[in-house]
Every structure is written in C-alpha cells, then in structure tokens.
Protein backbone atom coordinates (compact mmCIF):
# COMPACT_ATOMS: atom_id res chain seq x y z
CA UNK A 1 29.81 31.55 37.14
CA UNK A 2 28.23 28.97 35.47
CA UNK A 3 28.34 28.22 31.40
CA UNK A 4 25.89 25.55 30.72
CA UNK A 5 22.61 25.92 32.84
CA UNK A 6 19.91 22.43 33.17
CA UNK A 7 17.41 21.08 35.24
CA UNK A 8 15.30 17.98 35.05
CA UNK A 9 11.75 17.38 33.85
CA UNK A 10 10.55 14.45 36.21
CA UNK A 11 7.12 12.62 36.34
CA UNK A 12 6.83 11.31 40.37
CA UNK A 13 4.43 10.75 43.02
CA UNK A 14 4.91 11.26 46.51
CA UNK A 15 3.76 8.05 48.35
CA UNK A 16 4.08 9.04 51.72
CA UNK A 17 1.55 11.87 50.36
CA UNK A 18 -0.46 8.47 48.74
CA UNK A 19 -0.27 6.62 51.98
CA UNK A 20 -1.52 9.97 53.54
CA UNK A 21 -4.71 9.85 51.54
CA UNK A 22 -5.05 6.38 51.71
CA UNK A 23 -4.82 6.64 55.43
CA UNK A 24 -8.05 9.88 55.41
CA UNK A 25 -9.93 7.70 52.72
CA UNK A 26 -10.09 4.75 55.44
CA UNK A 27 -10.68 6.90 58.28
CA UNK A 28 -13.99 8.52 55.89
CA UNK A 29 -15.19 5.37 54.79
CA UNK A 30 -15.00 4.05 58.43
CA UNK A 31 -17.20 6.82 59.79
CA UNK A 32 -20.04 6.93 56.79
CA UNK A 33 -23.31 5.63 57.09
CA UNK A 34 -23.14 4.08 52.90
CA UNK A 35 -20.24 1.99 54.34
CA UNK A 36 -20.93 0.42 57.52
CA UNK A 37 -21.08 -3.38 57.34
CA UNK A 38 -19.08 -3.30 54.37
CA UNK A 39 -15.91 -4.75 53.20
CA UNK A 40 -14.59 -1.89 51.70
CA UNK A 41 -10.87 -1.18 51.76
CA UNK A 42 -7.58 -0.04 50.17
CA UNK A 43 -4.05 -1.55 50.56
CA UNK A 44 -0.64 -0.37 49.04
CA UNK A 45 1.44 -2.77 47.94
CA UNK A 46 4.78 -2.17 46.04
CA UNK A 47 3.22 1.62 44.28
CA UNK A 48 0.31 -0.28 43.46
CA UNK A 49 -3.42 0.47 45.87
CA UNK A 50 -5.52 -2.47 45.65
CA UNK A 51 -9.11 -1.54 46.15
CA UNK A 52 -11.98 -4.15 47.63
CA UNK A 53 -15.49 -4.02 47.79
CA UNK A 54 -18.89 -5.33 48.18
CA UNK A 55 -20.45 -3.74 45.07
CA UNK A 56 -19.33 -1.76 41.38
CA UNK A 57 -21.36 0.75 43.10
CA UNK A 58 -19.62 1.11 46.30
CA UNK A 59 -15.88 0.50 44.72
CA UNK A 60 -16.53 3.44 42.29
CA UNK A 61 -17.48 5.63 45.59
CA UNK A 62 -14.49 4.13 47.25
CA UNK A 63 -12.23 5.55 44.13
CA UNK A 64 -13.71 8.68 44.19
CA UNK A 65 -13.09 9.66 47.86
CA UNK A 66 -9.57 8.50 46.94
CA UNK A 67 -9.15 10.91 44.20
CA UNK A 68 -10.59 14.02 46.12
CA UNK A 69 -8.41 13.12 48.84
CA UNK A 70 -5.08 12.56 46.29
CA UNK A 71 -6.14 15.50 44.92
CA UNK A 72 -6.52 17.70 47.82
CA UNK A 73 -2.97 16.34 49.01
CA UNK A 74 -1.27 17.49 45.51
CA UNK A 75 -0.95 13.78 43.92
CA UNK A 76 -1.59 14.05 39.90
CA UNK A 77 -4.53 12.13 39.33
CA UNK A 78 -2.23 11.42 35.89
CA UNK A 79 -0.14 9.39 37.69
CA UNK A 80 -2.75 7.24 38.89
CA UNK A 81 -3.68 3.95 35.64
CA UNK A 82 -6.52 2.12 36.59
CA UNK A 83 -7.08 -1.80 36.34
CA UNK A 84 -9.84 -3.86 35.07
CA UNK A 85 -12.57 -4.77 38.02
CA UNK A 86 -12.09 -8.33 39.18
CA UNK A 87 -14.84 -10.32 40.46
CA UNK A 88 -13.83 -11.69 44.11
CA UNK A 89 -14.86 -14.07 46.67
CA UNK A 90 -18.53 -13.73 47.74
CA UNK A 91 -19.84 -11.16 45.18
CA UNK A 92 -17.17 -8.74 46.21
CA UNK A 93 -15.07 -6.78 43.50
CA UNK A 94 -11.77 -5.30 43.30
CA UNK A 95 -9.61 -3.57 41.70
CA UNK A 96 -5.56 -2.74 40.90
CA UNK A 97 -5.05 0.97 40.91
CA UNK A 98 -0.87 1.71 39.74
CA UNK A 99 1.06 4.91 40.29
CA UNK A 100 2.75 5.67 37.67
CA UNK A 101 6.48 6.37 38.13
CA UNK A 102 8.71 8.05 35.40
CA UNK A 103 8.11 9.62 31.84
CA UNK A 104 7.66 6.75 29.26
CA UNK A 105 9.93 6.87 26.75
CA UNK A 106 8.09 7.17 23.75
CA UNK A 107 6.36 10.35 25.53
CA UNK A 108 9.82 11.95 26.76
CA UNK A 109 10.52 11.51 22.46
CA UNK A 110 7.49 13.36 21.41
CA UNK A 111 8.22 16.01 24.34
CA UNK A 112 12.06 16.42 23.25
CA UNK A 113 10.76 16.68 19.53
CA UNK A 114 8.73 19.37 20.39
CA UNK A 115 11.62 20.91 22.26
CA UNK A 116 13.66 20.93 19.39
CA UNK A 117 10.90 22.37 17.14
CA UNK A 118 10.55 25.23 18.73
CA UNK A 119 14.04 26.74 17.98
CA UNK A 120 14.99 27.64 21.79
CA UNK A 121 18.81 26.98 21.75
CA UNK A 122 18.69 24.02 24.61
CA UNK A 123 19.35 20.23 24.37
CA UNK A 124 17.46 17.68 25.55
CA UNK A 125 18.55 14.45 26.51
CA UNK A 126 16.36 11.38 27.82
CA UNK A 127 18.20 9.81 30.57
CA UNK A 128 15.96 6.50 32.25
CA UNK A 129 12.53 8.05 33.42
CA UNK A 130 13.45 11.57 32.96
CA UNK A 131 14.58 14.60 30.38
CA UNK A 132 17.54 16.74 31.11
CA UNK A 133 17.35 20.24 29.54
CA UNK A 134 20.51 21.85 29.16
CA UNK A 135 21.39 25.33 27.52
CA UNK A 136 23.51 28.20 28.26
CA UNK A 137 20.71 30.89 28.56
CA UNK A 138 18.46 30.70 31.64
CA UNK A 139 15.57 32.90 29.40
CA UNK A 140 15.91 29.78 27.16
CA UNK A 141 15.05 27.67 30.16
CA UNK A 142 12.20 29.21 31.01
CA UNK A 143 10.91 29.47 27.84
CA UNK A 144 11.26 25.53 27.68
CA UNK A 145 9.88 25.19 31.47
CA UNK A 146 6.51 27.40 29.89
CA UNK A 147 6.60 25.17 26.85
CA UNK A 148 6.31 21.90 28.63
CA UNK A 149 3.55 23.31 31.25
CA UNK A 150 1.37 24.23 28.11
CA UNK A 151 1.40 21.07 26.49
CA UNK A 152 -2.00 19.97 27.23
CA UNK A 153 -1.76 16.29 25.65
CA UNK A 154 0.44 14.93 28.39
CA UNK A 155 -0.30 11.59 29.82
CA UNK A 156 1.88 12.12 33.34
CA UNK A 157 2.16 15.24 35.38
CA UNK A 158 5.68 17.29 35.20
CA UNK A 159 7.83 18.57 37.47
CA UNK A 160 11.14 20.94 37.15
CA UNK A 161 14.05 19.66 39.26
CA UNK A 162 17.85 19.28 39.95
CA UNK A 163 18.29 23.29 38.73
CA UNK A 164 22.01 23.98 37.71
C-alpha cells in the first residue's frame, strides 16, 4: 500500500471536442436564414479559431452559437481569451479567438498559497502548466480537491488527474 497519495490539478481543452463544435457551428450557420449569402466562418489553426464575417453584428452571433455549442460539448468557456475585432477586406471583420492551455503561473501561486493557508497537511508543487498535490491522507485530498472547486475567482477551468 501506498504512503504518499497525489494527483494533478490541470487546466485543458479537448480540441477534438473544439473541432466538434466548430464542425455543428458551420453546419448551423450553413442552414440559417440570418446567414445565407454571407461570409461567415471559423477556422482552427494551431489552438487558435479564427472567426470571419460580414458585420460586428453577425460575428457576435457567429461567437455565440460557438459558445452554446462549446458549451453543450463540455469545453470551459474559461479557456476560451478573446481577440480584438480586426477590420478585413471588403467591410468584413474578424476575429482571433485562443484556447487557453495550462494554469498560468502566477495563478497556480495564488492557488498553492491558498493551499497552504488552509492547514490541510498536503504539498503543492507547480510543475510547467500544472499543480501536483501530494499528501499522505486521501481525506486531505479531498478536502484540497473541494477547496479548489470552490474557489470562485479562477480565470481557467480545473480538472483532477493522474490519481496516485
């Protein structure tokens, strides 16, 4: 039996569940009315969608489908940091939409301060993009798993993995 218990707190997106959405967002915006003769469109490119349209009107209707369908398929709309609109060619506008990847560091610091505040007997370590929580008490684990899912302030979405 085990001594020291961990697990991983992780901030990812799925992008086969992105392309998924991306994919139903295109098929919607092909069959409504609002859209027809339009240039409207979405392309993923290296994590990044890039987002075209004809109008601000019609790209913020474009993002919204997105988001219901993201959200629908279980993407964070956390993870999703949205560019400055671009005018294009021919009145159109567009606009960079990144996934974010990862826990930035400064947040993983204020989330491992907050570990250690609370006086559970675990360790936290920031290792790249991710926190590993380590203790020898699997209560204590939970109690850090409930801790993180409470904090409201978080800029990314969380998820528990790699369990030890």
């Amino acid at each position: 039996m085990a001594t020291e218990y961990s697990f991983d707190v992780v901030s990812k997106v799925d992008l086969t569940e992105v392309k998924n959405a991306v994919d139903q967002t295109e098929k919607e915006i092909s069959t409504r009315f609002d859209f027809r003769g339009t240039i409207s469109e979405i392309k993923i490119d290296d994590g990044n969608l890039k987002l075209t349209s004809d109008d601000e009107f019609k790209l913020e209707q474009l993002i919204e489908i997105l988001r219901t369908r993201l959200a629908k398929r279980g993407v964070s709309l956390k993870a999703l940091e949205y560019g400055k609109i671009e005018q294009g060619s021919k009145g159109s506008v567009r606009q960079t939409i990144t996934l974010k990847q990862g826990i930035p560091t400064e947040e993983a610091k204020k989330v491992t301060r907050d570990i250690r505040a609370s006086g559970l007997k675990v360790t936290a370590q920031i290792q790249n993009e991710q926190i590993r929580i380590t203790g020898k008490d699997k209560d204590a684990l939970q109690a850090v798993q409930k801790l993180i899912r409470d904090m409201d302030d978080l800029p990314f979405d969380v998820e528990f993995t790699n369990y030890r």
